[in-house]
PDB file of N, CA and C in Angstrom:
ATOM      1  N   UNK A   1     -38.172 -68.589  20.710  1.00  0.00           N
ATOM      2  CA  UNK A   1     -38.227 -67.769  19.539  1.00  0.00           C
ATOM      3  C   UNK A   1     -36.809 -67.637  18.997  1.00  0.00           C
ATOM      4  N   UNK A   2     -36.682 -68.221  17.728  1.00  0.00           N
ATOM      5  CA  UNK A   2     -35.408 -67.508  16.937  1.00  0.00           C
ATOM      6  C   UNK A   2     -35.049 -66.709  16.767  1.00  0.00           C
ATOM      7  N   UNK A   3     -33.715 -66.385  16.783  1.00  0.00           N
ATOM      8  CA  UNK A   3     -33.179 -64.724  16.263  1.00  0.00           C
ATOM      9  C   UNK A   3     -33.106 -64.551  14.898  1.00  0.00           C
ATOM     10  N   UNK A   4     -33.644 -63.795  14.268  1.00  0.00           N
ATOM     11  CA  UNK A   4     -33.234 -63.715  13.144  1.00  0.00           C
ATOM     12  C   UNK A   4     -32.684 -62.134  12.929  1.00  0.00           C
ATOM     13  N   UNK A   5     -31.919 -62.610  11.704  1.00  0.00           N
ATOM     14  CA  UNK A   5     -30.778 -61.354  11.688  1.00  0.00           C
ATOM     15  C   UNK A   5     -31.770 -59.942  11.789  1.00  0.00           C
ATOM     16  N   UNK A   6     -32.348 -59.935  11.367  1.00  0.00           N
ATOM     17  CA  UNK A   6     -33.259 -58.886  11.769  1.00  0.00           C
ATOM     18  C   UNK A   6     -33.815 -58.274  12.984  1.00  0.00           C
ATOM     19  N   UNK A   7     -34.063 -59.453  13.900  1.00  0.00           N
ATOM     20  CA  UNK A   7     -34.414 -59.437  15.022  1.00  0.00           C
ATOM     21  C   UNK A   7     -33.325 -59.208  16.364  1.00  0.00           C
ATOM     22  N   UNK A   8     -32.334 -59.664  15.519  1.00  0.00           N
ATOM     23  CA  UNK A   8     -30.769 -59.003  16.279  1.00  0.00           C
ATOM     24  C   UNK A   8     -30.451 -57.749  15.727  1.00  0.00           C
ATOM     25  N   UNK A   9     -30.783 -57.264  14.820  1.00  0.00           N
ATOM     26  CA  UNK A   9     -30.912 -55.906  14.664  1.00  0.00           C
ATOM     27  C   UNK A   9     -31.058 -54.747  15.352  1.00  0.00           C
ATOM     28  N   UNK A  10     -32.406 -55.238  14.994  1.00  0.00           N
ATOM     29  CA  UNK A  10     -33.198 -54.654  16.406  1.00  0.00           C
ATOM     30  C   UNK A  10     -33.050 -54.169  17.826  1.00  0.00           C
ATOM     31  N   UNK A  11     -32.654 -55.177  17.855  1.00  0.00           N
ATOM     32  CA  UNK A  11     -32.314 -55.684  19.795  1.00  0.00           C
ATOM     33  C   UNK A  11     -30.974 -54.959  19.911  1.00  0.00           C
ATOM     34  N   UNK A  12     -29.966 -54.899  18.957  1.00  0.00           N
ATOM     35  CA  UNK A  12     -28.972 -54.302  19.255  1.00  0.00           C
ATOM     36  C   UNK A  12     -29.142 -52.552  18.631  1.00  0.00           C
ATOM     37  N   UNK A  13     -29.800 -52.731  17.898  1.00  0.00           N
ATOM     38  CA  UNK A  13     -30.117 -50.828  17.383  1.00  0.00           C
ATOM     39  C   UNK A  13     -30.697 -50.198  18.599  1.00  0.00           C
ATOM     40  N   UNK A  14     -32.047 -51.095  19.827  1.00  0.00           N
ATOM     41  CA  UNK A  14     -32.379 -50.372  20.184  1.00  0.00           C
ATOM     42  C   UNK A  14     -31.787 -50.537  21.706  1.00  0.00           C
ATOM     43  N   UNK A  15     -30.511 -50.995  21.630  1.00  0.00           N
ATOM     44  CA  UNK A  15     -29.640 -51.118  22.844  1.00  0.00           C
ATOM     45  C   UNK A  15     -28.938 -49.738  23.006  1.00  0.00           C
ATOM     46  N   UNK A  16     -28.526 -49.718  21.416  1.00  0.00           N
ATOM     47  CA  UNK A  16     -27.580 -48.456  21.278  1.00  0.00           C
ATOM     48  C   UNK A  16     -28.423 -47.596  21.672  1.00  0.00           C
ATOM     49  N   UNK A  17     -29.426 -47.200  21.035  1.00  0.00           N
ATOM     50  CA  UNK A  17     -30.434 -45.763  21.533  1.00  0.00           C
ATOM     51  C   UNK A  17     -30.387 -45.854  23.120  1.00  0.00           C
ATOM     52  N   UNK A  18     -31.082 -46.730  23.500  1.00  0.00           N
ATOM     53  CA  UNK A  18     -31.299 -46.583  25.096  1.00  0.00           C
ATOM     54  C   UNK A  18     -30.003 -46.138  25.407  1.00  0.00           C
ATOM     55  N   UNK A  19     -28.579 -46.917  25.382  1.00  0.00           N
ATOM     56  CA  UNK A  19     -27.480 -45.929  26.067  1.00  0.00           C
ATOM     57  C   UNK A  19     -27.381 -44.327  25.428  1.00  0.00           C
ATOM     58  N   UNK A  20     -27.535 -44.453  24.338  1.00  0.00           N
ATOM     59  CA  UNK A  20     -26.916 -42.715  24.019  1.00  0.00           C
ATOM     60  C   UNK A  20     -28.245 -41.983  24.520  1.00  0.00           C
ATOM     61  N   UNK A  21     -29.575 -42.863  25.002  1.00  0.00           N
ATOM     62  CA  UNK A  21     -30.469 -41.600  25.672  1.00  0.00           C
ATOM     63  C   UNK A  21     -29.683 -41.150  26.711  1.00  0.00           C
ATOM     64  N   UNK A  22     -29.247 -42.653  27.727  1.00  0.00           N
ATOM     65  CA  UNK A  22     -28.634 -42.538  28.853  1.00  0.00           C
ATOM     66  C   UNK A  22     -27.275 -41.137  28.726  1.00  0.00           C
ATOM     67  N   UNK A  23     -26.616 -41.707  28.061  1.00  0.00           N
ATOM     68  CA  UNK A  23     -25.653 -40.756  27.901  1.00  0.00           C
ATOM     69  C   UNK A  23     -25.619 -39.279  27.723  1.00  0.00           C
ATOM     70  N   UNK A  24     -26.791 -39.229  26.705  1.00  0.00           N
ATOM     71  CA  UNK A  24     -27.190 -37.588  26.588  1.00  0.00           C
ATOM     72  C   UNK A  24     -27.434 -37.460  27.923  1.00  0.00           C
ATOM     73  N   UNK A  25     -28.114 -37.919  28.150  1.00  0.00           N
ATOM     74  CA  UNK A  25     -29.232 -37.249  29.383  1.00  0.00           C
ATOM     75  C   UNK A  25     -27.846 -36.857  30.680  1.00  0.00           C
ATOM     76  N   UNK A  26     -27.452 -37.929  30.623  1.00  0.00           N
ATOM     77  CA  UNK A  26     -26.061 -37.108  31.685  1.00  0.00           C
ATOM     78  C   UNK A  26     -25.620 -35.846  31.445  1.00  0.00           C
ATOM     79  N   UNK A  27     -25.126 -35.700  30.244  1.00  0.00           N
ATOM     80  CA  UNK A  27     -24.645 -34.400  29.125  1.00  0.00           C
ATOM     81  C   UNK A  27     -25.346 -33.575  29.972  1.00  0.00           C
ATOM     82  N   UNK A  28     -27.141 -33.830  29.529  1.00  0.00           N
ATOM     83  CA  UNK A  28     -27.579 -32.298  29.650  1.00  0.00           C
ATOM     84  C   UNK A  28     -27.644 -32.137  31.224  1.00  0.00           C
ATOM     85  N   UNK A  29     -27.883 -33.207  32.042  1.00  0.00           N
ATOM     86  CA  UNK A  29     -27.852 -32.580  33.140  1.00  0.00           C
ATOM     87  C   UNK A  29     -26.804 -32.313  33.822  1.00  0.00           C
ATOM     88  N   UNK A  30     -25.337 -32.126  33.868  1.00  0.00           N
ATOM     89  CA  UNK A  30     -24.416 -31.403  34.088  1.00  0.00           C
ATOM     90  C   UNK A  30     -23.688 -30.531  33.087  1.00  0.00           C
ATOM     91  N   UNK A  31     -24.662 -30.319  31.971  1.00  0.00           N
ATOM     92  CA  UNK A  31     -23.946 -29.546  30.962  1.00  0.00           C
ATOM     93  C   UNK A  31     -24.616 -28.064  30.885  1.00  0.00           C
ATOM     94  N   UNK A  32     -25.722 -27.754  32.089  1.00  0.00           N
ATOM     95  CA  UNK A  32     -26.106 -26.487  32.286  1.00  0.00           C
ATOM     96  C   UNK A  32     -25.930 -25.830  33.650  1.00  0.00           C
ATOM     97  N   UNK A  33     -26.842 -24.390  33.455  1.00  0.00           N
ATOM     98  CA  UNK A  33     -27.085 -24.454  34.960  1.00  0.00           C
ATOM     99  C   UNK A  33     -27.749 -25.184  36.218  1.00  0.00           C
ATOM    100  N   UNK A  34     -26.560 -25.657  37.020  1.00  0.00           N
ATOM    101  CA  UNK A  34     -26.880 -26.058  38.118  1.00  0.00           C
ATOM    102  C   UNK A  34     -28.095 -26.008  38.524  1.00  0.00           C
ATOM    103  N   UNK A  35     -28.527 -24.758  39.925  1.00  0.00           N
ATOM    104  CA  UNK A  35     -29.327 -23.889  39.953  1.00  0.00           C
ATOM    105  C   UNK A  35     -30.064 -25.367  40.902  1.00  0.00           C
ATOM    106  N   UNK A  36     -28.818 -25.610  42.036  1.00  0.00           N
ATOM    107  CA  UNK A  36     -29.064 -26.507  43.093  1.00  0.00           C
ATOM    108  C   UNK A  36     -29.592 -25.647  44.561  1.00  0.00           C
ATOM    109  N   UNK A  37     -30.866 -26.011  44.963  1.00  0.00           N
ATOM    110  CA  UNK A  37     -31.426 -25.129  46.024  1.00  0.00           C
ATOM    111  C   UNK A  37     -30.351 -25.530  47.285  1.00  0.00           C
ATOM    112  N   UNK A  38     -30.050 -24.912  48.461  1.00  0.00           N
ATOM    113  CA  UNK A  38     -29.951 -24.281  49.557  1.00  0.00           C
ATOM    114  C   UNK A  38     -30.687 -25.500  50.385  1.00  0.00           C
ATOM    115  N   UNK A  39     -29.793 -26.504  51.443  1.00  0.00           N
ATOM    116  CA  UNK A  39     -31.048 -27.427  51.583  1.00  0.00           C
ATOM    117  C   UNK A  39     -30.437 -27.605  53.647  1.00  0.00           C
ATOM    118  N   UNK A  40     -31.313 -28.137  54.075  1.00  0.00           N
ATOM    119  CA  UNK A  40     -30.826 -28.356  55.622  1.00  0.00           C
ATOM    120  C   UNK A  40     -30.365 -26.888  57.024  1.00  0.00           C
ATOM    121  N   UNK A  41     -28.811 -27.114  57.638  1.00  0.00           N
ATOM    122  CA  UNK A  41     -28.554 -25.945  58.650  1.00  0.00           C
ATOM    123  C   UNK A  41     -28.336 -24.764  57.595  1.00  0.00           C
ATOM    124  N   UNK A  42     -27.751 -24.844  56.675  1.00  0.00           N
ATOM    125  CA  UNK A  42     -27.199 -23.840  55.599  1.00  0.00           C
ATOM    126  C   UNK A  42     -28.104 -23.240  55.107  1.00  0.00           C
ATOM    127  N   UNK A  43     -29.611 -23.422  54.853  1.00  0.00           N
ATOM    128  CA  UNK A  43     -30.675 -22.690  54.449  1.00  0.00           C
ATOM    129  C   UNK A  43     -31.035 -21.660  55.268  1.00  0.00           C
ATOM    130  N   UNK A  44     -30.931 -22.661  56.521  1.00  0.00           N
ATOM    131  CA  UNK A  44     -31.838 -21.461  57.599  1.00  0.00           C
ATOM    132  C   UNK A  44     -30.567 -20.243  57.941  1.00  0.00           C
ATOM    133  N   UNK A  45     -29.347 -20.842  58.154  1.00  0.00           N
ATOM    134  CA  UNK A  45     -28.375 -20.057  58.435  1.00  0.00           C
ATOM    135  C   UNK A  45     -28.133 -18.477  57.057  1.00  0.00           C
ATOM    136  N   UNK A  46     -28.519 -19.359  55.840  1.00  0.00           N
ATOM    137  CA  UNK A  46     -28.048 -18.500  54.630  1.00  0.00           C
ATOM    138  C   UNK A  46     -29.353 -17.688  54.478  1.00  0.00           C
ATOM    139  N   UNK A  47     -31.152 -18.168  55.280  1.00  0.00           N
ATOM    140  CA  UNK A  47     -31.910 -17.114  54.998  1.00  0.00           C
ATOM    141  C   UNK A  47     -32.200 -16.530  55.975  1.00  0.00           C
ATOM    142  N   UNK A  48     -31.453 -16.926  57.332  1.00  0.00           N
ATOM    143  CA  UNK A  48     -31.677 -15.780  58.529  1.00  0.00           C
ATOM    144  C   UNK A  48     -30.771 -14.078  58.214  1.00  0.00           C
ATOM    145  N   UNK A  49     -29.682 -14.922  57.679  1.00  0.00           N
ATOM    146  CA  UNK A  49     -28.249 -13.928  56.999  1.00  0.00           C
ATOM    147  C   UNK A  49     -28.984 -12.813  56.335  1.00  0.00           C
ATOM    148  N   UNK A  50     -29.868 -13.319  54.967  1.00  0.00           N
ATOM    149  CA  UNK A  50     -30.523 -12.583  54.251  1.00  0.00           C
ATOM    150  C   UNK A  50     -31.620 -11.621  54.758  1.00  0.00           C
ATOM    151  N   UNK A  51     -32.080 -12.206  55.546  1.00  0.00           N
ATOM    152  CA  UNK A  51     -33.297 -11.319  55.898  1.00  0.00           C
ATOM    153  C   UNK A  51     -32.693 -10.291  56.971  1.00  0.00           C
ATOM    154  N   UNK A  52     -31.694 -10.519  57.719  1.00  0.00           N
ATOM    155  CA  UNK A  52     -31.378  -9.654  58.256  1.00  0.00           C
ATOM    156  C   UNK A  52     -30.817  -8.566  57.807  1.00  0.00           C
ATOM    157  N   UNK A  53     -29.998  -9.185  56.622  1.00  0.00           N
ATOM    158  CA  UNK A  53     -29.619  -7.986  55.804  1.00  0.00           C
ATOM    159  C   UNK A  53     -30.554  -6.929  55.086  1.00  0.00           C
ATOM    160  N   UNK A  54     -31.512  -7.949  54.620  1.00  0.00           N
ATOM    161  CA  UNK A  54     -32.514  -6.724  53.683  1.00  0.00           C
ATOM    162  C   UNK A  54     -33.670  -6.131  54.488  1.00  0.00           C
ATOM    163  N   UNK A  55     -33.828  -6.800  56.112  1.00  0.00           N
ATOM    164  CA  UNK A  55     -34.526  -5.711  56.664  1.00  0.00           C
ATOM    165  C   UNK A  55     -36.173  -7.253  56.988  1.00  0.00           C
ATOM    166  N   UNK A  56     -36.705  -6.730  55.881  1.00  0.00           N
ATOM    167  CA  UNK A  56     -37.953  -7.639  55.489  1.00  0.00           C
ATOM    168  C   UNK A  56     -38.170  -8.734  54.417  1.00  0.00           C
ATOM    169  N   UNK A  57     -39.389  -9.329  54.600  1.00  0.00           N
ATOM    170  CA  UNK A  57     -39.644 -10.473  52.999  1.00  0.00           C
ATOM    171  C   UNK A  57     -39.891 -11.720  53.899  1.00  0.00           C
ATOM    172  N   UNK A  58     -39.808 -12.676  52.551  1.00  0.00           N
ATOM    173  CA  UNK A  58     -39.622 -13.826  52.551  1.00  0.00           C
ATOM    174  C   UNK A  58     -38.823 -14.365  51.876  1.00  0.00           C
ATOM    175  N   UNK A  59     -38.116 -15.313  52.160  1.00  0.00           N
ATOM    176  CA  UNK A  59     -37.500 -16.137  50.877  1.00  0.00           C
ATOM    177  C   UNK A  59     -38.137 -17.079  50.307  1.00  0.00           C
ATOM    178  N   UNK A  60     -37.740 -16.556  48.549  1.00  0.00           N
ATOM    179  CA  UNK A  60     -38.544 -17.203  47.732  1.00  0.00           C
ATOM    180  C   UNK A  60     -38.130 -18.522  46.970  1.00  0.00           C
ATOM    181  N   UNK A  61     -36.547 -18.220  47.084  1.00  0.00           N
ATOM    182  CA  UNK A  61     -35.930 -19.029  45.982  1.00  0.00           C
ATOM    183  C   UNK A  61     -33.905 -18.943  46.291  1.00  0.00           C
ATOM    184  N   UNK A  62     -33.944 -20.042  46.415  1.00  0.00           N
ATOM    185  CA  UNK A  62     -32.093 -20.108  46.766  1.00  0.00           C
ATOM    186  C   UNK A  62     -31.371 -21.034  46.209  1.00  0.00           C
ATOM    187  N   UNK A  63     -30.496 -21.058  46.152  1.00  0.00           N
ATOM    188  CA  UNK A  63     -29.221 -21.147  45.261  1.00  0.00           C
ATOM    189  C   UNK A  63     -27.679 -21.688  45.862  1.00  0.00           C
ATOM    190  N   UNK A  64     -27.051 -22.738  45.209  1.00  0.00           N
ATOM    191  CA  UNK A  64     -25.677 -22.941  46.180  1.00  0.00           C
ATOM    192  C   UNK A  64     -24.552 -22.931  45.184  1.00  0.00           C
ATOM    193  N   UNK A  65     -23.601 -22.509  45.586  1.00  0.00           N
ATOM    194  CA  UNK A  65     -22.380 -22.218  44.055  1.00  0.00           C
ATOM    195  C   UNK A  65     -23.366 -21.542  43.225  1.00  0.00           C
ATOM    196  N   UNK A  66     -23.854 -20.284  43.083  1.00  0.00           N
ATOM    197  CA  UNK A  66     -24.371 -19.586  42.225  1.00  0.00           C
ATOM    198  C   UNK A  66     -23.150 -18.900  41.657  1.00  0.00           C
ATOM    199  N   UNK A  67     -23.288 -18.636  40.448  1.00  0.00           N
ATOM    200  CA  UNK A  67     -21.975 -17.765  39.733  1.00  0.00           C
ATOM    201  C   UNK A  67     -21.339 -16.403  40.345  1.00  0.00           C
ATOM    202  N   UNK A  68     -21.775 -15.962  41.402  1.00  0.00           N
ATOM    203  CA  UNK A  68     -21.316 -14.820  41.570  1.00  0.00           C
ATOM    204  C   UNK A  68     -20.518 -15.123  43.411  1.00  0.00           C
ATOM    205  N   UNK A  69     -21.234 -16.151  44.274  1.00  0.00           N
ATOM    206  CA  UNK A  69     -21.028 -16.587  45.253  1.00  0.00           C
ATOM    207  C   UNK A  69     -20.990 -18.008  45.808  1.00  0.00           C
ATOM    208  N   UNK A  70     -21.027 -18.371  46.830  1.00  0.00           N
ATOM    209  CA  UNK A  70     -21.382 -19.482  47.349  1.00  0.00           C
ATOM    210  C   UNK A  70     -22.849 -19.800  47.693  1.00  0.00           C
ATOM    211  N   UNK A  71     -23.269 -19.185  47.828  1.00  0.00           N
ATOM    212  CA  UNK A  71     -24.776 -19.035  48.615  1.00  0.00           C
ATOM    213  C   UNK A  71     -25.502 -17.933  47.462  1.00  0.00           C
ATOM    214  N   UNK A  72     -26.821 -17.641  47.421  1.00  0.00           N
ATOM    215  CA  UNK A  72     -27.968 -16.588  46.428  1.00  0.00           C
ATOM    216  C   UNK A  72     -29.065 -16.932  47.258  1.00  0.00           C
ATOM    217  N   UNK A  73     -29.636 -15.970  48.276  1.00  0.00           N
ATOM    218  CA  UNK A  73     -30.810 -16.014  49.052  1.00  0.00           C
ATOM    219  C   UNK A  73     -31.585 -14.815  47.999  1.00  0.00           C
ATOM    220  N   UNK A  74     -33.044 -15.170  47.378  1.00  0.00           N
ATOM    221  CA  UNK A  74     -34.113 -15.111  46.748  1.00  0.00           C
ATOM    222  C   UNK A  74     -34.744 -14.272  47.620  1.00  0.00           C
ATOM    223  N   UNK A  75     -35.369 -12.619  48.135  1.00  0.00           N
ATOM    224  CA  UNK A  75     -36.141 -12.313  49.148  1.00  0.00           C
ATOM    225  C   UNK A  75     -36.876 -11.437  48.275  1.00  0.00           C
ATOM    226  N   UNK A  76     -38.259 -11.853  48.516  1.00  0.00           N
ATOM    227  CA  UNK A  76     -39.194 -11.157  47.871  1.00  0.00           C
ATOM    228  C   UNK A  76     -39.556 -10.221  48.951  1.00  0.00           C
ATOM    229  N   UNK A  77     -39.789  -8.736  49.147  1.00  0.00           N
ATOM    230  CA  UNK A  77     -40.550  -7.673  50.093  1.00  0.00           C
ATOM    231  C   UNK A  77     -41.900  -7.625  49.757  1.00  0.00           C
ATOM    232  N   UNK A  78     -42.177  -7.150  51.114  1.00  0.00           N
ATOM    233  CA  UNK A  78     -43.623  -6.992  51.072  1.00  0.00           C
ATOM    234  C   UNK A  78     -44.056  -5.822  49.980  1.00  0.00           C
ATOM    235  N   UNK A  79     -43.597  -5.122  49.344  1.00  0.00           N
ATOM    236  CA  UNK A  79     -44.067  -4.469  48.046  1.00  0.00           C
ATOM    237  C   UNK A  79     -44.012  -5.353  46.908  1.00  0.00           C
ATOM    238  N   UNK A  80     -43.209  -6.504  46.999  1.00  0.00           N
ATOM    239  CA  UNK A  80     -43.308  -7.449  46.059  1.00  0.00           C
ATOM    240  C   UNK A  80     -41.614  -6.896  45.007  1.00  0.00           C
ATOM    241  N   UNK A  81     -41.318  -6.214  45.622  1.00  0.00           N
ATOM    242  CA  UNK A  81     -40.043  -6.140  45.116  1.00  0.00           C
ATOM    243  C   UNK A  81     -39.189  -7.441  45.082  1.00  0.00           C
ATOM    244  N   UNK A  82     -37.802  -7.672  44.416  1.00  0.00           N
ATOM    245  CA  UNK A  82     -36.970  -8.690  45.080  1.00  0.00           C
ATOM    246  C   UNK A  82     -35.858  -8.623  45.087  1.00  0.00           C
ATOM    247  N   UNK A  83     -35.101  -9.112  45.426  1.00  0.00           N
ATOM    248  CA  UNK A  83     -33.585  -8.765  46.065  1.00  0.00           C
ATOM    249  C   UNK A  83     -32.912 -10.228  45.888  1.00  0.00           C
ATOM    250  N   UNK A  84     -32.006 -10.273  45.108  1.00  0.00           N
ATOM    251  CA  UNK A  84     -30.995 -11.455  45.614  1.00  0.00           C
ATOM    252  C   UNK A  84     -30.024 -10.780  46.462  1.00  0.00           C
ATOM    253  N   UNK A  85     -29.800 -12.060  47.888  1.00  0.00           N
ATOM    254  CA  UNK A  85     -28.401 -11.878  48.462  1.00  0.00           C
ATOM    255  C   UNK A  85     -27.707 -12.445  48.291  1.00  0.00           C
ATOM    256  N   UNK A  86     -26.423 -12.183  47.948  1.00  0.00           N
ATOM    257  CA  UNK A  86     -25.086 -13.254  47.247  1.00  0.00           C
ATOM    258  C   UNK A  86     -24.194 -13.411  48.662  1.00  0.00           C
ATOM    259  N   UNK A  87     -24.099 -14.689  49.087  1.00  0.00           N
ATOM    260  CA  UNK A  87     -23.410 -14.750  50.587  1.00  0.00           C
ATOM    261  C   UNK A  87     -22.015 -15.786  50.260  1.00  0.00           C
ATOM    262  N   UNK A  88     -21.097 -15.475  51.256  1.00  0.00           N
ATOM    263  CA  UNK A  88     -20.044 -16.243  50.861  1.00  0.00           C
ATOM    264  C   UNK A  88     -20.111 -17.651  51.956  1.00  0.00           C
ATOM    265  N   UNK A  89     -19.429 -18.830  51.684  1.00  0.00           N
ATOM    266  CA  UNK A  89     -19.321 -19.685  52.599  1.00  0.00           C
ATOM    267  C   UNK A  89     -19.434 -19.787  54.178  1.00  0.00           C
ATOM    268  N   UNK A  90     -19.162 -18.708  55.021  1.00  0.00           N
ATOM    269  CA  UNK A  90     -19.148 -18.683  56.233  1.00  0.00           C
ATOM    270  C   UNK A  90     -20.844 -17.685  56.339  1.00  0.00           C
ATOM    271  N   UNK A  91     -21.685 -17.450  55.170  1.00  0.00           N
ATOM    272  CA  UNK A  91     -22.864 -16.904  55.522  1.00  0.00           C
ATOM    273  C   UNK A  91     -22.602 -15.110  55.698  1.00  0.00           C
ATOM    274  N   UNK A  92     -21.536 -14.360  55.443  1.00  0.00           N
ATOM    275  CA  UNK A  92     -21.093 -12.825  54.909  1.00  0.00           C
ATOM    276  C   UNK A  92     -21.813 -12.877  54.050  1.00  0.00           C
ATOM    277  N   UNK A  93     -22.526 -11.731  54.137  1.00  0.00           N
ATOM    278  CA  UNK A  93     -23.157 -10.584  52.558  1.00  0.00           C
ATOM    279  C   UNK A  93     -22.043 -10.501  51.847  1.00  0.00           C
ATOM    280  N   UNK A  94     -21.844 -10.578  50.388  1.00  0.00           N
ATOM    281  CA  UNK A  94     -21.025  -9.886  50.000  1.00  0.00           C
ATOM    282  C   UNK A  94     -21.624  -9.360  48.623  1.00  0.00           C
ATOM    283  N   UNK A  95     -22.462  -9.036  48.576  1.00  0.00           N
ATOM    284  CA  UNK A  95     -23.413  -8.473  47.208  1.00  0.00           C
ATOM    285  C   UNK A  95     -25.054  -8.582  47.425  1.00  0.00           C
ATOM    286  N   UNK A  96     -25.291  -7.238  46.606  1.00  0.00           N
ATOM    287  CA  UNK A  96     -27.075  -7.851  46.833  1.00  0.00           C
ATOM    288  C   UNK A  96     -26.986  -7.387  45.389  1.00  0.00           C
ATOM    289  N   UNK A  97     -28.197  -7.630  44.967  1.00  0.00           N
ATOM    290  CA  UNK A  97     -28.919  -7.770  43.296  1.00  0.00           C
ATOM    291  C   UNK A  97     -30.291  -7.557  43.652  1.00  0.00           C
ATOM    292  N   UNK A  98     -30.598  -6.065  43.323  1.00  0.00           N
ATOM    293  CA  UNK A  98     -32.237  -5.631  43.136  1.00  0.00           C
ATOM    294  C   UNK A  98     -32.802  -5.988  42.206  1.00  0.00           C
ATOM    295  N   UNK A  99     -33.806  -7.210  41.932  1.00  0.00           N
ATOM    296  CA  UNK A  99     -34.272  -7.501  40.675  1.00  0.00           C
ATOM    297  C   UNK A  99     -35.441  -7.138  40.739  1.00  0.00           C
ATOM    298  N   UNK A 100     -35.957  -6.064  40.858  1.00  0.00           N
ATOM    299  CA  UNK A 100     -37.368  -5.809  40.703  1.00  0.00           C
ATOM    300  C   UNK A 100     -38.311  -6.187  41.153  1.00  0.00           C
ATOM    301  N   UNK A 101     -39.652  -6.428  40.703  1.00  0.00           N
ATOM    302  CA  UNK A 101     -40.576  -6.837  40.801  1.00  0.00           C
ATOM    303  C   UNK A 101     -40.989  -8.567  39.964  1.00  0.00           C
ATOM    304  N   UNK A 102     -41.752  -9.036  40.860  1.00  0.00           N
ATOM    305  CA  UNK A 102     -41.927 -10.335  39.899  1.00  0.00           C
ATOM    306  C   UNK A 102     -42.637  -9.996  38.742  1.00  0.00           C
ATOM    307  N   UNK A 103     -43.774  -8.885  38.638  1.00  0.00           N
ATOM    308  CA  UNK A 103     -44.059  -9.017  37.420  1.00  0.00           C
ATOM    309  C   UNK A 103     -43.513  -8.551  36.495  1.00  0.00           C
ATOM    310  N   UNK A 104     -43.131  -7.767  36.381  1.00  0.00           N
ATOM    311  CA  UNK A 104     -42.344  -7.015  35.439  1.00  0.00           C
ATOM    312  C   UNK A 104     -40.370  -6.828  35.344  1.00  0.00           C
ATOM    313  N   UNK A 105     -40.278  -7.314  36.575  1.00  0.00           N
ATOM    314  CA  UNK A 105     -38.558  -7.358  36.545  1.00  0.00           C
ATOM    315  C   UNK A 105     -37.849  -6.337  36.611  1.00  0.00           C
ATOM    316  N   UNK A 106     -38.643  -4.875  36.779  1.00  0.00           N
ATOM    317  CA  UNK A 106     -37.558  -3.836  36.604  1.00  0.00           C
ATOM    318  C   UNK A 106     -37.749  -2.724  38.217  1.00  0.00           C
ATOM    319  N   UNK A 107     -37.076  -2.374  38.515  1.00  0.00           N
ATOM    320  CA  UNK A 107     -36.625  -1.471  39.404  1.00  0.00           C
ATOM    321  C   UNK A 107     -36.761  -0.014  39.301  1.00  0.00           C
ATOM    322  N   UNK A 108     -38.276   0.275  39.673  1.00  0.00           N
ATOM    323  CA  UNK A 108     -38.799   1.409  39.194  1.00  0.00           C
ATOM    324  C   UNK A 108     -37.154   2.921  40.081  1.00  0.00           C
ATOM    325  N   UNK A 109     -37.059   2.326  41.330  1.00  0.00           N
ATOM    326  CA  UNK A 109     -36.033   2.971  42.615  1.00  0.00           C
ATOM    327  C   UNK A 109     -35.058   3.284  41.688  1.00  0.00           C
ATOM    328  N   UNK A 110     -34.177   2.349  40.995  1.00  0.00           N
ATOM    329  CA  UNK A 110     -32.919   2.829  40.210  1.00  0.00           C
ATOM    330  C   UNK A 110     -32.650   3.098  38.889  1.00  0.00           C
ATOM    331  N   UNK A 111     -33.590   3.748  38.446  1.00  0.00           N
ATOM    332  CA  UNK A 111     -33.920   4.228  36.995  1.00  0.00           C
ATOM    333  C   UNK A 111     -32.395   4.931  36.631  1.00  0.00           C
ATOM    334  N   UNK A 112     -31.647   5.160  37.497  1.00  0.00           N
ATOM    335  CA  UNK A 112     -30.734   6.319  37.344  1.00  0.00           C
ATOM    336  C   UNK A 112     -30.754   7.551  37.226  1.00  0.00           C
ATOM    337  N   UNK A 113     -32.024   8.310  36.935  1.00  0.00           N
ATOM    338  CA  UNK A 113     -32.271   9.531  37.630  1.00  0.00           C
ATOM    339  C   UNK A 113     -32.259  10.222  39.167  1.00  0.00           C
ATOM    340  N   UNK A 114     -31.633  10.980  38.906  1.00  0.00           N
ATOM    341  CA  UNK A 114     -31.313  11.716  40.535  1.00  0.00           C
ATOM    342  C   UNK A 114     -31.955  13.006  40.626  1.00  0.00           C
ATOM    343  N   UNK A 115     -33.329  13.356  39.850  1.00  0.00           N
ATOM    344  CA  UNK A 115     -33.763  14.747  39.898  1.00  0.00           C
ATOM    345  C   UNK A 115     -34.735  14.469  40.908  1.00  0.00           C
ATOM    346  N   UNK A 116     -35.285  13.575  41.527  1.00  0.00           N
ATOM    347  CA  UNK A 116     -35.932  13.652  42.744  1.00  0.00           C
ATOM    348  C   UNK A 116     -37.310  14.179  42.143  1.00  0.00           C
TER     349      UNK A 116
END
């Protein structure tokens, strides 16, 4: 089959697209959040850490270089509450984050009222 200028057109228009998909697509996937799970000794180590800290649960959902730490252990309680633990490299607490409930997201406990 001949090329015709048209047909080299083509072939080269849709060369270019395929790389700049390629290219975007790199973009977007290091151009957001990470939001790389917790994987191997470091999981179990980063959700034994957690659970000991918050008592009870499960872990639901974890995190490595999260913005606030090295480690973000996900623990949902058996009320269905949830808790992030923010742990540093050697597996230290160094923050927790009460996020509520899954359905609704809010933290009935810290309304900020203290009238009991």
């Amino acid at each position: 089959m001949k090329k015709t200028p048209q047909r080299l057109a083509a072939s080269l228009a849709a060369g270019a697209l395929a790389t700049a998909g390629i290219a975007g697509g790199g973009l977007l996937a290091t151009g957001g959040d990470n939001e790389e799970p917790i994987t191997g000794e470091a999981l179990e180590r980063a959700s034994q850490a957690a659970l000991d800290h918050i008592g009870e649960g499960q872990v639901t959902e974890t995190e490595v270089d999260d913005e606030e730490s090295k480690y973000e252990v996900e623990i949902t309680r058996p009320d269905g509450t949830q808790v992030d633990v923010q742990l540093d490299a050697s597996f230290n607490v160094v923050g927790t984050e009460d996020d509520g409930t899954e359905d609704d997201g809010l933290d009935d406990e810290s309304d900020g009222d203290d009238d009991g």
